[in-house]
Every structure is written in C-alpha cells, then in structure tokens.
C-alpha atoms as a PDB file:
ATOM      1  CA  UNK A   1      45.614 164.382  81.606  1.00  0.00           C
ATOM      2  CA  UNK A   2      47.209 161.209  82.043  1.00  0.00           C
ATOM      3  CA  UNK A   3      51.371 160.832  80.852  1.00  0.00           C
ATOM      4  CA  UNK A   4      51.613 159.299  77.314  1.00  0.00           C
ATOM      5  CA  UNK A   5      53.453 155.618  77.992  1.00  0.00           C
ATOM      6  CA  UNK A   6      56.871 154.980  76.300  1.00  0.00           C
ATOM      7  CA  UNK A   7      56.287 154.054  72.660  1.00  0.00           C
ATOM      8  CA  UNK A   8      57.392 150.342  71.704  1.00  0.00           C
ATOM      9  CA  UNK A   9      59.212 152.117  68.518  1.00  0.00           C
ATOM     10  CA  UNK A  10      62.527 153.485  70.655  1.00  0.00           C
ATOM     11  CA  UNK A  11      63.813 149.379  70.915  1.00  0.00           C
ATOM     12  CA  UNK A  12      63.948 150.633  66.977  1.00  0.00           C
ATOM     13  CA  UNK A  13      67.150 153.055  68.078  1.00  0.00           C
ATOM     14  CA  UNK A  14      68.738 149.690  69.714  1.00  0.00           C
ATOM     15  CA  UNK A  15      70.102 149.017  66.334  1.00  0.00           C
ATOM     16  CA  UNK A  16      71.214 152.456  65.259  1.00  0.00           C
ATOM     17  CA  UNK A  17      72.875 152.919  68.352  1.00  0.00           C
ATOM     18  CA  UNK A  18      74.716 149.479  67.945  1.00  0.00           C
ATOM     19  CA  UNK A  19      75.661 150.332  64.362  1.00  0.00           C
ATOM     20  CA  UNK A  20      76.972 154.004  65.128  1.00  0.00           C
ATOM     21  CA  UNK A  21      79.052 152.977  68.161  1.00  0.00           C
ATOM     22  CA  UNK A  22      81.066 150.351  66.073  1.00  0.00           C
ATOM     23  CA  UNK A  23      82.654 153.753  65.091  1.00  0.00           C
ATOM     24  CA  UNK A  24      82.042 156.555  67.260  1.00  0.00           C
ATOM     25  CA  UNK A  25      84.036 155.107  70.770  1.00  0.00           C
ATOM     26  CA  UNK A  26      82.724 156.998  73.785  1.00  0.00           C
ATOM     27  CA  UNK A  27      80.299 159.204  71.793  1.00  0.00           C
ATOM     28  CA  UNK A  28      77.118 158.194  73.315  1.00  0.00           C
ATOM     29  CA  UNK A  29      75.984 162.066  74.625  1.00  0.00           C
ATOM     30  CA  UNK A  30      77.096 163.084  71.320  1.00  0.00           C
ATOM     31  CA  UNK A  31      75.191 160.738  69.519  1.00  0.00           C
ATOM     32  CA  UNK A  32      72.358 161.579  71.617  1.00  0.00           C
ATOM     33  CA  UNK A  33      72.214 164.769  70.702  1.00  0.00           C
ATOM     34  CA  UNK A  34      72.418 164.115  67.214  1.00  0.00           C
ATOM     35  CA  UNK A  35      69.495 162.058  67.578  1.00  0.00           C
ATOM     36  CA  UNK A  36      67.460 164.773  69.156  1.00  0.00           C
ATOM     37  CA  UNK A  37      68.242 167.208  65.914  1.00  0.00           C
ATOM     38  CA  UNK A  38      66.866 164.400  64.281  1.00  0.00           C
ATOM     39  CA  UNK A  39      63.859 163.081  66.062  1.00  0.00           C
ATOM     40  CA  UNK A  40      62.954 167.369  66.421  1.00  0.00           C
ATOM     41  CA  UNK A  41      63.738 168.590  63.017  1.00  0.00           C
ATOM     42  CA  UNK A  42      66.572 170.678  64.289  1.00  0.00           C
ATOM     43  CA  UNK A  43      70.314 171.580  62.884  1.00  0.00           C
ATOM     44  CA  UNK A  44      72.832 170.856  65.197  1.00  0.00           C
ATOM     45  CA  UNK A  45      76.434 172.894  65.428  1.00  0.00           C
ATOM     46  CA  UNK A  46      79.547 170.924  66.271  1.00  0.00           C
ATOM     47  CA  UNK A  47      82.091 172.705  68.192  1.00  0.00           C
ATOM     48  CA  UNK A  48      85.393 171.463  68.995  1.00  0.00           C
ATOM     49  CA  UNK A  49      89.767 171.801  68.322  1.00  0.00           C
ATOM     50  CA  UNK A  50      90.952 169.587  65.141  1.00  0.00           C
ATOM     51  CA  UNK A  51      91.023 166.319  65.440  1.00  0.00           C
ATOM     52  CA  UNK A  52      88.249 165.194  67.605  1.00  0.00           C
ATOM     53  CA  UNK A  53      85.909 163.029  65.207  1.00  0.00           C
ATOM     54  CA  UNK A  54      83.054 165.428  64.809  1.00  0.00           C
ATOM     55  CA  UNK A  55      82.957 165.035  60.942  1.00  0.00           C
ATOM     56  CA  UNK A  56      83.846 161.413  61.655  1.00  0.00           C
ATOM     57  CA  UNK A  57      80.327 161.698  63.794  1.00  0.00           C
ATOM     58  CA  UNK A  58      78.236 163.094  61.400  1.00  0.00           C
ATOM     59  CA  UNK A  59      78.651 161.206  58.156  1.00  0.00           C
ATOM     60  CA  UNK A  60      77.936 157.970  60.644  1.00  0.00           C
ATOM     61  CA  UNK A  61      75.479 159.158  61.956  1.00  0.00           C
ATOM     62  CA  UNK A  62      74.203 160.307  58.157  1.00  0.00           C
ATOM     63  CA  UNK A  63      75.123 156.499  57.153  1.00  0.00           C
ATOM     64  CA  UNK A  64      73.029 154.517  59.302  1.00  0.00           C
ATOM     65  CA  UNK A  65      70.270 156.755  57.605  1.00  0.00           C
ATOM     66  CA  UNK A  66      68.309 155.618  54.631  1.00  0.00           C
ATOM     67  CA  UNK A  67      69.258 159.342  53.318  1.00  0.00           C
ATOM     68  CA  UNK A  68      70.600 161.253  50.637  1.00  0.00           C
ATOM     69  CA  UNK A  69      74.191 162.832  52.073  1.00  0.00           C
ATOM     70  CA  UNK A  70      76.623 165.682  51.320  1.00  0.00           C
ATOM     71  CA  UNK A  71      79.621 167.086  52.658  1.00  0.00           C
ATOM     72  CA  UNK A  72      80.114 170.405  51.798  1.00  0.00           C
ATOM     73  CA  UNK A  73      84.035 171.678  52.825  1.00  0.00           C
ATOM     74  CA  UNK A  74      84.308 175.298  54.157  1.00  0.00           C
ATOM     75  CA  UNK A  75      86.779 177.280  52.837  1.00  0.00           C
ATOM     76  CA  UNK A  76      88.043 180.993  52.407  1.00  0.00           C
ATOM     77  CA  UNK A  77      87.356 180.876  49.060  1.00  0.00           C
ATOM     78  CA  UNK A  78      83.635 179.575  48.739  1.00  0.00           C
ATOM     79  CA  UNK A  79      80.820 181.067  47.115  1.00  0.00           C
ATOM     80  CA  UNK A  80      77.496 181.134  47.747  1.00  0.00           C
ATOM     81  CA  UNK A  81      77.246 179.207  44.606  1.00  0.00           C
ATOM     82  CA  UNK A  82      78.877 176.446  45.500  1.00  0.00           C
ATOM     83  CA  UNK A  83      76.244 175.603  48.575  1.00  0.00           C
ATOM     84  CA  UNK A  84      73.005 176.390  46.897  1.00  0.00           C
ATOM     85  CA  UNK A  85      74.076 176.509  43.372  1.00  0.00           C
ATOM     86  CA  UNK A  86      73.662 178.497  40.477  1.00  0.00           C
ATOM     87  CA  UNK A  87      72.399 179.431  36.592  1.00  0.00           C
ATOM     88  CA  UNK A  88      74.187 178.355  34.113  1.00  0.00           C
ATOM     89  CA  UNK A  89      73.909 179.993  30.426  1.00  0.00           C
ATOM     90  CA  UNK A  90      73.635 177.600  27.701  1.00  0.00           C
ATOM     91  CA  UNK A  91      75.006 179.703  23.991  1.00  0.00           C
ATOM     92  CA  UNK A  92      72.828 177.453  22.005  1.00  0.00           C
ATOM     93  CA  UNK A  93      69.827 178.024  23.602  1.00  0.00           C
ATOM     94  CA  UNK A  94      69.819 181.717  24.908  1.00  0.00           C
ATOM     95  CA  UNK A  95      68.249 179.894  28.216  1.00  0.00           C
ATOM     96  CA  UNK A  96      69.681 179.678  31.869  1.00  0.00           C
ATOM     97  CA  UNK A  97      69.256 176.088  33.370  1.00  0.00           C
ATOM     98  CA  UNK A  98      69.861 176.310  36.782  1.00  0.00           C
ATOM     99  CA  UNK A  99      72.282 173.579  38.592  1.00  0.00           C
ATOM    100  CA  UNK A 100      71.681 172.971  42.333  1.00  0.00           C
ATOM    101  CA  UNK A 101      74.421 172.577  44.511  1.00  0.00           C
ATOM    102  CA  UNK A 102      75.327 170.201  47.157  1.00  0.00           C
ATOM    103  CA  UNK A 103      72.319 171.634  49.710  1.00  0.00           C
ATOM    104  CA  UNK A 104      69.866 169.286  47.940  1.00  0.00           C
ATOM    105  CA  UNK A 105      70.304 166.631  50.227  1.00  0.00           C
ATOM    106  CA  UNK A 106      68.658 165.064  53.031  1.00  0.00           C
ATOM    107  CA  UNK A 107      71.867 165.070  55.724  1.00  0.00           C
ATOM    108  CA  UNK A 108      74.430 168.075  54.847  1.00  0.00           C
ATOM    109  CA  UNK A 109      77.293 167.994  56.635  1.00  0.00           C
ATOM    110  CA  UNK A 110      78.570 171.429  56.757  1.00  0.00           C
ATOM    111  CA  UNK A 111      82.418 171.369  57.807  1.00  0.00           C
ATOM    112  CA  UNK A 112      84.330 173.593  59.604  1.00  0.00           C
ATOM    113  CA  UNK A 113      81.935 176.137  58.960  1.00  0.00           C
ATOM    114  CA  UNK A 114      83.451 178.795  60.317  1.00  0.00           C
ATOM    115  CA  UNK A 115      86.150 179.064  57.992  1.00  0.00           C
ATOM    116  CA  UNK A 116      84.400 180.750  55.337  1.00  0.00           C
ATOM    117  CA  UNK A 117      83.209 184.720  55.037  1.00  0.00           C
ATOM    118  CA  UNK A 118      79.797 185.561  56.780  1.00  0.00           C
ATOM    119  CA  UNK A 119      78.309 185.919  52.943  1.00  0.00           C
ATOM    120  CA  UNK A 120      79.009 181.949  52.331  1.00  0.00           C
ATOM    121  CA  UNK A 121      77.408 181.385  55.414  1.00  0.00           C
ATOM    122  CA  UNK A 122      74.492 183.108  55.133  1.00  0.00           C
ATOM    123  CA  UNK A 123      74.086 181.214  51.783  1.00  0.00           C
ATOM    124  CA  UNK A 124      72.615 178.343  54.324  1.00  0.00           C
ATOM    125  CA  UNK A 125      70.361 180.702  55.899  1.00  0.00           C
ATOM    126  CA  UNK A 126      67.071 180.380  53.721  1.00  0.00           C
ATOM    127  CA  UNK A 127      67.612 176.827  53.565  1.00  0.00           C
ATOM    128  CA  UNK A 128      67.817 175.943  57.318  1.00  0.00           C
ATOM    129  CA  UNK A 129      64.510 178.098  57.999  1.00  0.00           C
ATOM    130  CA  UNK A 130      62.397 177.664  55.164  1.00  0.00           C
ATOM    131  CA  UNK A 131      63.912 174.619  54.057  1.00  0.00           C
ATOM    132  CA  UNK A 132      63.746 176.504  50.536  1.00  0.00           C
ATOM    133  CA  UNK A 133      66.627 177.630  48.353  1.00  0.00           C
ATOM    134  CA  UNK A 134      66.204 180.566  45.796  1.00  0.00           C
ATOM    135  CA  UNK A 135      68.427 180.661  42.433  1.00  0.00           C
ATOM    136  CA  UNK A 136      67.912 183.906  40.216  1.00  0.00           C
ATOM    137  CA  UNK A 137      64.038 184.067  39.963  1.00  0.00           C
ATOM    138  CA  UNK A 138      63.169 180.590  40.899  1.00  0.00           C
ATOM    139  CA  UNK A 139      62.537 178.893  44.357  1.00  0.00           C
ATOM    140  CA  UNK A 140      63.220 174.977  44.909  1.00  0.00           C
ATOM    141  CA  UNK A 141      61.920 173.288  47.751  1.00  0.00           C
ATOM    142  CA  UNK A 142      64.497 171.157  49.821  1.00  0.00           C
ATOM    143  CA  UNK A 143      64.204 167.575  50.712  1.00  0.00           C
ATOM    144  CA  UNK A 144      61.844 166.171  53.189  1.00  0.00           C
ATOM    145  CA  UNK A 145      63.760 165.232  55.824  1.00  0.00           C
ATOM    146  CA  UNK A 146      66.296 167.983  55.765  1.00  0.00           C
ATOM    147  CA  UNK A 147      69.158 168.441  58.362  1.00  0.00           C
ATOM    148  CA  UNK A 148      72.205 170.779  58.634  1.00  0.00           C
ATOM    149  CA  UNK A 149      74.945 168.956  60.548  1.00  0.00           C
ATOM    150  CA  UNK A 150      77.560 171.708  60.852  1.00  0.00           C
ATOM    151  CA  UNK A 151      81.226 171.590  62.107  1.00  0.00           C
ATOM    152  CA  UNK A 152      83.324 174.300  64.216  1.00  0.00           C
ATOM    153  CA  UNK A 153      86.625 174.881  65.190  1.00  0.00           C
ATOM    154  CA  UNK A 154      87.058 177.734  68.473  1.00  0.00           C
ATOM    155  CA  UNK A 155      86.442 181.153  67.364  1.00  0.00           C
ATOM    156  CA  UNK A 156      89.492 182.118  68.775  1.00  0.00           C
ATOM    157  CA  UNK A 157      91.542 180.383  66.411  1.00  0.00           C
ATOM    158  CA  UNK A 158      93.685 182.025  63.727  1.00  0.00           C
ATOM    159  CA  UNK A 159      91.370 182.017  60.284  1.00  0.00           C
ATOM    160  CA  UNK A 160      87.973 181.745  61.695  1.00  0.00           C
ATOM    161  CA  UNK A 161      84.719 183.450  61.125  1.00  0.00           C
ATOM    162  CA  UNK A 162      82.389 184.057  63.774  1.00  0.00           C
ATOM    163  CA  UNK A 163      78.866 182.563  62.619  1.00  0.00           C
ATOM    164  CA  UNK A 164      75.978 185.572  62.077  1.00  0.00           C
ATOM    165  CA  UNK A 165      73.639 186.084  64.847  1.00  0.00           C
ATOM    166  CA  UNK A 166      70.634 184.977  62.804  1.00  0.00           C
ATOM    167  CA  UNK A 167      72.611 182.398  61.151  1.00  0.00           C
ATOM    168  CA  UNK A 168      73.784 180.769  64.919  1.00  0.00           C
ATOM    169  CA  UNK A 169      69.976 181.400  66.156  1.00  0.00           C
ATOM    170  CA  UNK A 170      68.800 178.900  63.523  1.00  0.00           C
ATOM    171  CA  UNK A 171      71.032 175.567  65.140  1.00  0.00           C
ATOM    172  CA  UNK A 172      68.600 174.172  67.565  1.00  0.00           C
ATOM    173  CA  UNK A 173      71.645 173.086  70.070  1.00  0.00           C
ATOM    174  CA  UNK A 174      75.235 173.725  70.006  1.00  0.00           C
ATOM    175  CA  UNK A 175      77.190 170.621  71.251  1.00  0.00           C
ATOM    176  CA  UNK A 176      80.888 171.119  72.428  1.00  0.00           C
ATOM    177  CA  UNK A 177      82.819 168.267  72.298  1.00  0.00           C
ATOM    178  CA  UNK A 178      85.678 167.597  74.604  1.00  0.00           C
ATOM    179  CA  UNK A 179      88.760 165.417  74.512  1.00  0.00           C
ATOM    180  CA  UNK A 180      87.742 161.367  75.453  1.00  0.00           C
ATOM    181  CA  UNK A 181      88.750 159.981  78.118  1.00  0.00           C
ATOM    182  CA  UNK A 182      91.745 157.435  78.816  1.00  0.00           C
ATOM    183  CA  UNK A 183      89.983 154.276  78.103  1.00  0.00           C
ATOM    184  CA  UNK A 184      88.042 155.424  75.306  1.00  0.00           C
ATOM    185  CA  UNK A 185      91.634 156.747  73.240  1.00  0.00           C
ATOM    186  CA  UNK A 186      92.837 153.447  74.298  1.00  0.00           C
ATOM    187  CA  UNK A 187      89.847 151.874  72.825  1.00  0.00           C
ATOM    188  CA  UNK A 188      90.391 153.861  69.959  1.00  0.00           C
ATOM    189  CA  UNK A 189      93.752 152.810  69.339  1.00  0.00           C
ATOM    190  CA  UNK A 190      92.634 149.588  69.298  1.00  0.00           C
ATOM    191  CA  UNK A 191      90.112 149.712  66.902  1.00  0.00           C
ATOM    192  CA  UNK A 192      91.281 152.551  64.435  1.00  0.00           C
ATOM    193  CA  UNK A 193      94.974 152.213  64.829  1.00  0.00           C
ATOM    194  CA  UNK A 194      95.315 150.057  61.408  1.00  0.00           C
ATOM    195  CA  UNK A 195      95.535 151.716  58.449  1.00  0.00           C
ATOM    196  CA  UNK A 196      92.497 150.047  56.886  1.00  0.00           C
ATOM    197  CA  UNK A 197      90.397 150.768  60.074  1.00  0.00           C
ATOM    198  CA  UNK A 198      86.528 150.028  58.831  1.00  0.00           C
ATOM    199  CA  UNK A 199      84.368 153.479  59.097  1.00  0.00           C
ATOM    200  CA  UNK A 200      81.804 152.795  57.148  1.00  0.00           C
ATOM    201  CA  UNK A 201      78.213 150.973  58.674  1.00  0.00           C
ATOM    202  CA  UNK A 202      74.941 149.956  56.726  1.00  0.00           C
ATOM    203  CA  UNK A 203      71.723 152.134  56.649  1.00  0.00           C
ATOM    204  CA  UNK A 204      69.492 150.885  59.376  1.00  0.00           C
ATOM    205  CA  UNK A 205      67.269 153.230  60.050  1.00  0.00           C
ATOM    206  CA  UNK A 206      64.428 154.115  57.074  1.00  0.00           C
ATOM    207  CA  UNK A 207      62.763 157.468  56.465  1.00  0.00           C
ATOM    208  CA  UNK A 208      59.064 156.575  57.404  1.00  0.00           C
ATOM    209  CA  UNK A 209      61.039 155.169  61.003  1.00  0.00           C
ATOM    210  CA  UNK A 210      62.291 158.207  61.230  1.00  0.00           C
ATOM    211  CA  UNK A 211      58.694 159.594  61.007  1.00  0.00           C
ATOM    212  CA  UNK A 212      57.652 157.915  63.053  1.00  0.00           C
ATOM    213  CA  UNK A 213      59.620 158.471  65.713  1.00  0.00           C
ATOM    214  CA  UNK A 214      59.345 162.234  65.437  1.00  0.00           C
ATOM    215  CA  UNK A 215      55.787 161.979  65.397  1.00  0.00           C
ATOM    216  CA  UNK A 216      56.329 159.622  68.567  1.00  0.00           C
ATOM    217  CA  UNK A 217      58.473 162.422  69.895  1.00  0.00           C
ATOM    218  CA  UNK A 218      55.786 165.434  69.010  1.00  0.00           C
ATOM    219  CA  UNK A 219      53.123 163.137  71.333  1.00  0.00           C
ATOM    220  CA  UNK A 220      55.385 163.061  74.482  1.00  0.00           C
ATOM    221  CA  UNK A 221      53.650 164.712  77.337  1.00  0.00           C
ATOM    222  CA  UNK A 222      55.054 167.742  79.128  1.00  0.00           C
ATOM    223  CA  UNK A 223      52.815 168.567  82.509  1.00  0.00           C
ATOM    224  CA  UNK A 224      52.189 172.423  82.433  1.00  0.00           C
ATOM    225  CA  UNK A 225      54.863 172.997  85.122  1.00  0.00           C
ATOM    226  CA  UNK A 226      57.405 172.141  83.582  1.00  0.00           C
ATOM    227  CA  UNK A 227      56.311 174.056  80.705  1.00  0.00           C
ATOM    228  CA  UNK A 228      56.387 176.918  83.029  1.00  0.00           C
ATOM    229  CA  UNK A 229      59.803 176.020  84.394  1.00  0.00           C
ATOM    230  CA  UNK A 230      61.095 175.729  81.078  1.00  0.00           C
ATOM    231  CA  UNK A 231      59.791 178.784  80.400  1.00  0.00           C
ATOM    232  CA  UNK A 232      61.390 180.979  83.227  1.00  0.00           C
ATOM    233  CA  UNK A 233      64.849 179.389  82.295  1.00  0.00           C
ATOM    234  CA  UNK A 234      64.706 181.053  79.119  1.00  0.00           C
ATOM    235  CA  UNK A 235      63.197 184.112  80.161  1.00  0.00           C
ATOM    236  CA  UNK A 236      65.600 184.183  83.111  1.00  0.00           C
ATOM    237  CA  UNK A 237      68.440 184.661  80.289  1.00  0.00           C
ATOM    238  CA  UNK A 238      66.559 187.470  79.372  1.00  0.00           C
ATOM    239  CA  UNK A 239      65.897 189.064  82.807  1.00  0.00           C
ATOM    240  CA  UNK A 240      67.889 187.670  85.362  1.00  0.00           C
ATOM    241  CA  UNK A 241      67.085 190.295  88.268  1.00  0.00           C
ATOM    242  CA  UNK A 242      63.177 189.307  88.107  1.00  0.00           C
ATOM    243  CA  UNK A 243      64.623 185.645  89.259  1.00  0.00           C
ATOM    244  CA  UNK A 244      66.843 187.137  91.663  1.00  0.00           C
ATOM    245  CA  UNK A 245      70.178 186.464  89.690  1.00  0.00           C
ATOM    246  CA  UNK A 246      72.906 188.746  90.287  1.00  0.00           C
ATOM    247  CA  UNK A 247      73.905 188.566  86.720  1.00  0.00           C
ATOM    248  CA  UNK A 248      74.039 192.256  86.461  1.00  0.00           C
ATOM    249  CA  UNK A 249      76.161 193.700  83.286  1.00  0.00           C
ATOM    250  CA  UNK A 250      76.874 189.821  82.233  1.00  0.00           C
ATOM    251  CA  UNK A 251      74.321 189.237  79.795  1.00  0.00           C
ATOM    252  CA  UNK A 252      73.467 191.372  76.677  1.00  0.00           C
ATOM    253  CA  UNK A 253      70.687 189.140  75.186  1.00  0.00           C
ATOM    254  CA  UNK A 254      68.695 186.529  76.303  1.00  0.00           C
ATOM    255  CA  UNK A 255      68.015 183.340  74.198  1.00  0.00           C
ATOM    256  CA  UNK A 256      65.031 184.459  71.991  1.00  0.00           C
ATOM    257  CA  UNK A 257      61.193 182.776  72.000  1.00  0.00           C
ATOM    258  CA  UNK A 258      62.719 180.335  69.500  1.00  0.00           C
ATOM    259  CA  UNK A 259      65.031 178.915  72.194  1.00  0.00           C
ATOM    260  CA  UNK A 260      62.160 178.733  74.373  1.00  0.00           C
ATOM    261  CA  UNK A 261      60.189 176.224  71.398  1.00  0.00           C
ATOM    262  CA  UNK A 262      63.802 174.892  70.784  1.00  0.00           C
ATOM    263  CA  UNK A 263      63.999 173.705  74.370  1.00  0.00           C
ATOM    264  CA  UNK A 264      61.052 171.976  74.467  1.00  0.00           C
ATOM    265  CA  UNK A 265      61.361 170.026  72.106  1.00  0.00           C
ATOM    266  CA  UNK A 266      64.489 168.795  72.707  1.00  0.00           C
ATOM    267  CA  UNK A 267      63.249 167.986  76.245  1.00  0.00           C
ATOM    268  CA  UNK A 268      60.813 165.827  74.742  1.00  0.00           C
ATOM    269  CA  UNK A 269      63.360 163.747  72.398  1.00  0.00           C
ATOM    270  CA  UNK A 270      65.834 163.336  76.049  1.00  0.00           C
ATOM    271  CA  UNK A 271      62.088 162.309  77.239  1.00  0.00           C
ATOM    272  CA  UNK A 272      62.197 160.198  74.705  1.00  0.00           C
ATOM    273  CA  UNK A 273      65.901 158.447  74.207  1.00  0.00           C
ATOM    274  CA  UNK A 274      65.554 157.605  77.898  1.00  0.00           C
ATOM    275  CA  UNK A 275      62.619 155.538  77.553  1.00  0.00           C
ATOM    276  CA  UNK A 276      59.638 157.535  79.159  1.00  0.00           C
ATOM    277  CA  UNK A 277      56.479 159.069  77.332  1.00  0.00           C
ATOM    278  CA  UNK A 278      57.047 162.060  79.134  1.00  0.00           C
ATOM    279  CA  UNK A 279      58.782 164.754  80.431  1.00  0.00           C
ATOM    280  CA  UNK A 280      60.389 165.695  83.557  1.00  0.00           C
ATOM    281  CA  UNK A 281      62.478 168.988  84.911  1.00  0.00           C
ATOM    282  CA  UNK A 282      66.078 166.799  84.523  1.00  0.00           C
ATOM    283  CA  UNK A 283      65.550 166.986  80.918  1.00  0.00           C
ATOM    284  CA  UNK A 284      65.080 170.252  80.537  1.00  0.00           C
ATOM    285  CA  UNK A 285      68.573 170.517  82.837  1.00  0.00           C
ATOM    286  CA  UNK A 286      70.225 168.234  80.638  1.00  0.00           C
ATOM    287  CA  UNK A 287      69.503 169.769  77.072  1.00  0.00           C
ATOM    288  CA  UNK A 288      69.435 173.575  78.220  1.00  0.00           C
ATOM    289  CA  UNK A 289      73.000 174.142  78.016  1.00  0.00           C
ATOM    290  CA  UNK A 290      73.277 172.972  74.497  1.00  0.00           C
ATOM    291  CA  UNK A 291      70.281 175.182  73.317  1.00  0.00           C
ATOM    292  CA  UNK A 292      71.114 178.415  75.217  1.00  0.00           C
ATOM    293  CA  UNK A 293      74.615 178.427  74.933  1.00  0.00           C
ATOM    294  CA  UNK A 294      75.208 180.019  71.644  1.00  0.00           C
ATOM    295  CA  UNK A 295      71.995 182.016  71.918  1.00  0.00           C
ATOM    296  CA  UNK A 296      73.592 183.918  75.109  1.00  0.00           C
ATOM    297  CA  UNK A 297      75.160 186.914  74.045  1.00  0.00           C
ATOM    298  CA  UNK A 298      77.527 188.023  77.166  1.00  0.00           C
ATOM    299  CA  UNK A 299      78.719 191.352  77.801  1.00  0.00           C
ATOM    300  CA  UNK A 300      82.031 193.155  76.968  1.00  0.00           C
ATOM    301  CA  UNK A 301      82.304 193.066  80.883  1.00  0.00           C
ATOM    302  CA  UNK A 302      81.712 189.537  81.103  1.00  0.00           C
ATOM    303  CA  UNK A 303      84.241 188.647  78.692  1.00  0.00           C
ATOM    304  CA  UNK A 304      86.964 190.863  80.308  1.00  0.00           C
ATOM    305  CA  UNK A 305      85.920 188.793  83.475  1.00  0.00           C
ATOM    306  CA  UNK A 306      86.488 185.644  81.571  1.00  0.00           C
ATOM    307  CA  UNK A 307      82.955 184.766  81.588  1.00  0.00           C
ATOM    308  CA  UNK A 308      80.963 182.458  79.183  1.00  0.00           C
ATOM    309  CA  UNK A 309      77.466 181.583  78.386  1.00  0.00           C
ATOM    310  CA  UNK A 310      77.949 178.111  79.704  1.00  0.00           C
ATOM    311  CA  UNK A 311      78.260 179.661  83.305  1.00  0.00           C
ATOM    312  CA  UNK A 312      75.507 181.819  82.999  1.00  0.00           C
ATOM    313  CA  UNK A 313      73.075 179.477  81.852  1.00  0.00           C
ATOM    314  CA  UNK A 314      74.406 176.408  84.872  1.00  0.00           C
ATOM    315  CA  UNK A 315      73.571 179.783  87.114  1.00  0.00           C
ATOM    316  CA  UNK A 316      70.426 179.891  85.905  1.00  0.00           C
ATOM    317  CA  UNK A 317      69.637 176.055  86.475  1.00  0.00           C
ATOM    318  CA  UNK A 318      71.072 176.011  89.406  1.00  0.00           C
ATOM    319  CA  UNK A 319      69.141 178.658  91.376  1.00  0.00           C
ATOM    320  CA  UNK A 320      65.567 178.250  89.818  1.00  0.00           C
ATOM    321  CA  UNK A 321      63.726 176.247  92.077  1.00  0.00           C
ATOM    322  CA  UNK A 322      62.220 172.728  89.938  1.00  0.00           C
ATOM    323  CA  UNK A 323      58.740 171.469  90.651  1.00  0.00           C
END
C-alpha cells in the first residue's frame, strides 16, 4: 500500500493559524495541539500556574470556529446542575421542563477545573464519552462537533482537586504549558500592554471544513510498523521489564488501550499539521508525552524519588529502538 499524499485542504489552516496568532504570541505547539483535539475528536486538558493565557488560548481558538461556545467557571461551590443542567417544576402545570446548562455547546471551555469537588467533575463525565447528557429520566444528545477544552492549575496548589482517574483517562492529551520566552513577553508587551488590547478574531474556519479535515486526518496512512512501535510504547508503560526498562517499582499503571487509539490518532493529525499524508515514528515521539502523561500513574516510591510521568514516558522513547 502506497502513502496517502498530503491533502490540498491543510493550506485551509494557513488562515486559522494567521488569525489565532494575532493573539496567542509564541503559542504555536500549543495551538497545535489544540488543533489535533480538534481534527481527532479529542478533549484536551490545559495545565499550567495562573497567568499564562491558557483560557486566553482556548476561547481563540473557539473564536476562529464557526461554533457555538461556553465558558463554564470552576468553583468550590458548583453543582452538577450548573454544567449539565437541571428540571425545573412549573406550579401551574404540575410538569418538570428541564433547562440545559452551559454543556450544550459545541466548544466548552472548562476553567480551572480542578477547583471544584470530584462530584462537579464527574458531572462532565457522560458528556465527554458518550457525548450524551442525562437530566432526571431523559437523555439529550450533545452537539455535533463537541469538544471539552479544560483548564488546570498544579495539583499541588492550595484549593485544588485532583481530577478522577476515569474522568483524566477521557482527555485525549494533557498539554503543560510553560512560561514564554524573552522575546515572546516582550512581544507581548508590545501588543497587549494597552488597556484596550484587541482579543477578539473573526470565525474562519466552518464546521463542514472542519469535517473535512478530520475525515482528511482519519485517511492518513500509518505503515504497520509504526503501528507496532506505537504499540510497544504504550504497552512498555504497562510492562517495562519485557522492553528491558529498569523502571522497577516506578510505575503503578500503564496508559490503558485507549491511550494506545489516543496515540494514533494524534500521530496522524502531527502527520497531518506538518504537511505529509502519512505517518512517521517522530510523530509518535512528538505527541506521546502529551497522551501518556496523565495516564501514567507512578508509584509512592517514585514520587518520594521525585519522579514524574514525563520522565518515564522520555525513558520509554528513548530506549525503544524506531524502525
């Protein structure tokens, strides 16, 4: 089988890129990945300190987007209600009518959502997997596209929540964004120093493009070994002695068979953002850390030792040998 050519439709992201990095200074990885949540139906988690643009990120992002958008603001005292919504009893009428919350929306941007209880959090559970949300008795589909953009602060700071297991497994990469460089908080002086600094940008990017591309993204060819690479990077999370990884008492999970599909296709849309109809080991490289990271669980031991996931998984792509 011959390697699918690079579709004509990417120049289409020449324009979306232009419009989102007339805000977003020195953001391009960030907006990449973004893009690849996007392009592969996936939810993407934001983690970073205060401060650092990532909500600034995603309603761009959501604005160059012919889509429906809502922010939803985490909070100590949230209810489920007030993410999926709720019945309300009308007197009159004896009935419930049921108002939906701010989940019915094509991009929702959840922020800092680790600063609400695990039960508020789950609340987005159903709707990032089945793309379904269920009031009292009755179930109401989502909107076609749908995308969780959600925001972090550290888990180590003072009056944060640590996201569910199941809940984290469901983000198809975690991104961790870092401080910018010199020029780029120079550049950033310069353009958002004013008080009336312009943020906002015009849609330029339609939903049937955006089908487009995805279905341009599904078609991008991956040779079967580097299928089977990307396969033993996953399962070398799992069981790192079997790859000869002396990663004894660091790792107390693996990344699960949904990493594994998660990994993929995000190797596919890298495949894709850089122009070639197919797939090559370096992509898999480049988006593993930012699906396996937060699907990783370390050990006690390893986190006495000052370990993270991050190390563990460069380990791991570092010592397996790429066809």
């Amino acid at each position: 089988m011959t390697a699918v050519p690079p579709d004509p439709s990417r120049g289409r992201l020449d324009t979306f890129y232009q419009a989102v990095e007339g805000v977003l200074i020195g953001q391009r990885a960030l907006i990449d990945r973004l893009l690849i949540g996007l392009l592969t139906d996936g939810h993407i988690l934001l983690e970073g300190v205060p401060g650092l643009a990532k909500t600034l990120a995603v309603r761009t992002v959501a604005r160059a987007l012919h889509l429906t958008f809502r922010r939803i603001q985490f909070t100590p005292d949230l209810l489920p209600a007030d993410v999926v919504g709720t019945q309300i009893y009308n007197p009159r009428t004896g009935e419930f009518t049921v108002k939906q919350g701010p989940v019915f929306a094509n991009v929702v941007l959840a922020d800092e959502i680790n600063r609400a209880p695990a039960k508020v959090q789950s609340a987005l559970l159903e709707a990032m997997q089945e793309r379904q949300v269920t009031i009292g008795d009755a179930t109401f589909p989502l909107p076609r596209p749908f995308f969780v953009l959600a925001t972090q602060n550290p888990i180590e700071q003072e009056g944060t929540y640590p996201l569910p297991e199941a809940q984290v497994d469901r983000f198809m990469l975690k991104v961790v964004v870092g401080y910018p460089g010199k020029a780029d908080e120079l550049a950033i002086l310069d353009r958002m120093g004013s008080v009336d600094a312009e943020t906002d940008i015009d849609p330029v990017l339609s939903p049937d493009e955006l089908a487009a591309l995805r279905r341009t993204v599904d078609e991008t060819y991956t040779d079967p070994k580097v299928k089977q690479y990307l396969v033993d990077v996953v399962r070398a999370t799992r069981y790192p002695g079997e790859y000869g990884l002396d990663l004894a008492g660091w790792v107390q999970y693996g990344a699960s068979p949904r990493a594994t599909l998660a990994l993929l296709r995000a190797s596919k849309a890298h495949a894709f953002l850089a122009g070639r109809g197919y797939v090559t080991p370096e992509d898999v490289k480049r988006t593993a850390p930012d699906v396996l990271r937060h699907r990783v669980m370390i050990s006690y031991e390893a986190e006495a030792e000052d370990k993270r996931p991050d190390e563990i998984v460069q380990r791991v792509l570092d010592h397996l040998p790429v066809p």
